[in-house]
C-alpha atoms as a PDB file:
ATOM      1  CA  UNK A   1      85.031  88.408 103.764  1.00  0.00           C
ATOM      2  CA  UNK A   2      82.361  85.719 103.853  1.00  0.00           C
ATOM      3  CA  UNK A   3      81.283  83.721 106.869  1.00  0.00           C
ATOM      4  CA  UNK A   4      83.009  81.096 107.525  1.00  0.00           C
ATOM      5  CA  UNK A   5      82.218  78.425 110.483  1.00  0.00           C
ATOM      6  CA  UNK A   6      84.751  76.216 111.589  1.00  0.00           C
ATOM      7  CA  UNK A   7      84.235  73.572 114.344  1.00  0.00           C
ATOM      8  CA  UNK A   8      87.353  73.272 117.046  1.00  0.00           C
ATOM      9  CA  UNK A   9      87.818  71.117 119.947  1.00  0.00           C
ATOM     10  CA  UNK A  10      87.450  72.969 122.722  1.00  0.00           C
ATOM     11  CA  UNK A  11      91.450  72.924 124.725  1.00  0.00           C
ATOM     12  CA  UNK A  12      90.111  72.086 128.327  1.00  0.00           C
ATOM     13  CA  UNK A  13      87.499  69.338 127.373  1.00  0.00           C
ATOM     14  CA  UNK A  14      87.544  68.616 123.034  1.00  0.00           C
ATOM     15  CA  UNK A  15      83.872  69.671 122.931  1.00  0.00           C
ATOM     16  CA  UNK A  16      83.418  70.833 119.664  1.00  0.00           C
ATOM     17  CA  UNK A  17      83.101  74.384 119.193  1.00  0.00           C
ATOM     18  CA  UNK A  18      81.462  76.440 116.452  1.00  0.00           C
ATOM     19  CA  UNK A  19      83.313  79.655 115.427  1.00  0.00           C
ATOM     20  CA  UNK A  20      82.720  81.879 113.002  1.00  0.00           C
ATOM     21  CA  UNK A  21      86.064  83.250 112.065  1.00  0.00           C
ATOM     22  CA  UNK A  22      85.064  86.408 110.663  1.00  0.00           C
ATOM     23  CA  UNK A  23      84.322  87.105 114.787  1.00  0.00           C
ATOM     24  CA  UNK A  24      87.044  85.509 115.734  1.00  0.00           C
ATOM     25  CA  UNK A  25      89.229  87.789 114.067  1.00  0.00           C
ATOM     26  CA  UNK A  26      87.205  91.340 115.692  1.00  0.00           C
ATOM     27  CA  UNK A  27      87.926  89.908 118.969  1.00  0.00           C
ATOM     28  CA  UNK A  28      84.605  87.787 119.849  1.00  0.00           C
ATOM     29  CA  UNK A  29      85.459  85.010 122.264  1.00  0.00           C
ATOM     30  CA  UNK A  30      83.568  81.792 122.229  1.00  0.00           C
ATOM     31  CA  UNK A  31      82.102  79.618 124.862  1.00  0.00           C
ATOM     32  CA  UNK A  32      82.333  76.161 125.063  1.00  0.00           C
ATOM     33  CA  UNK A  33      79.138  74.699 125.711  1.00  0.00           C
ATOM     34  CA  UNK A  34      79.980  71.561 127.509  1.00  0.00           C
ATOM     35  CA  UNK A  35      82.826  73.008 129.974  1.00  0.00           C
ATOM     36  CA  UNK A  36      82.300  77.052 129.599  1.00  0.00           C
ATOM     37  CA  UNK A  37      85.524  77.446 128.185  1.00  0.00           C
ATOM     38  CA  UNK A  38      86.368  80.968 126.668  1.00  0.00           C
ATOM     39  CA  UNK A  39      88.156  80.652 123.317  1.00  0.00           C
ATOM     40  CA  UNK A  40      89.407  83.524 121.362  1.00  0.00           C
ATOM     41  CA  UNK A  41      92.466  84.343 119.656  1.00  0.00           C
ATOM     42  CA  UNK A  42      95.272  86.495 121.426  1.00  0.00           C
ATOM     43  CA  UNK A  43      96.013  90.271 119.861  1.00  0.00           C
ATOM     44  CA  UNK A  44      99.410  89.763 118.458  1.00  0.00           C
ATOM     45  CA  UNK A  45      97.350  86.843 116.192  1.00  0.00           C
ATOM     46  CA  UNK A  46      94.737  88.372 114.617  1.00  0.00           C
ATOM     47  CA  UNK A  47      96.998  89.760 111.920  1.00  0.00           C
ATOM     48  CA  UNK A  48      98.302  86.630 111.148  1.00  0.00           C
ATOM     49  CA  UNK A  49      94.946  85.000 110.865  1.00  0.00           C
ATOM     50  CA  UNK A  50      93.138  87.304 109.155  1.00  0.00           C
ATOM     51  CA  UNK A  51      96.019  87.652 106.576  1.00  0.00           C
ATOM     52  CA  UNK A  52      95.834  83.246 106.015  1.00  0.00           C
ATOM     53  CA  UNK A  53      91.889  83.957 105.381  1.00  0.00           C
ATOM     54  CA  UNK A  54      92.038  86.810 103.251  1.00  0.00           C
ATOM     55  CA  UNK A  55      95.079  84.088 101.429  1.00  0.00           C
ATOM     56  CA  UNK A  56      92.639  81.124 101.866  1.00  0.00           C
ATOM     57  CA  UNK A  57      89.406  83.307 100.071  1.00  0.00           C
ATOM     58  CA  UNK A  58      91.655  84.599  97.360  1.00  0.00           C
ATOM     59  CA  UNK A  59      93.142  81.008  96.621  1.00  0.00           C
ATOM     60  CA  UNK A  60      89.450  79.289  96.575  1.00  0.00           C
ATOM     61  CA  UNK A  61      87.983  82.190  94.611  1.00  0.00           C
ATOM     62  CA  UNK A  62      90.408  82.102  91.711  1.00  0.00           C
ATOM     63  CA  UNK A  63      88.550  80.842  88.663  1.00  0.00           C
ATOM     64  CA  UNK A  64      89.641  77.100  87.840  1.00  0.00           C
ATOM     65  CA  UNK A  65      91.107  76.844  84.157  1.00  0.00           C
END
């Protein structure tokens, strides 16, 4: 899977926050800069995010015609 960075607000203060979501996904949590916020995705997610990548790569990799 490539690197991907997405920006999210942060939930406690909407800071943006850089993720990469390839990290995301092995269980890295992120720190909001501005607040110190810990964002990461919960267990029972990961599957389902890593399955609408791996959907979102194949889609945007597909030769157009």
């Amino acid at each position: 899977m490539k690197t991907k960075t997405v920006t999210l607000p942060c939930p406690a203060c909407n800071t943006p926050v850089f993720i990469e979501v390839s990290q995301l996904i092995l269980g890295t949590r992120f720190t909001c800069s501005n607040c110190q916020a810990a964002i990461g995705l919960a267990q029972n997610s990961k599957s389902i995010v890593e399955e609408a990548v791996q959907s979102y790569t194949s889609l945007t990799s597909t030769p157009k015609k």
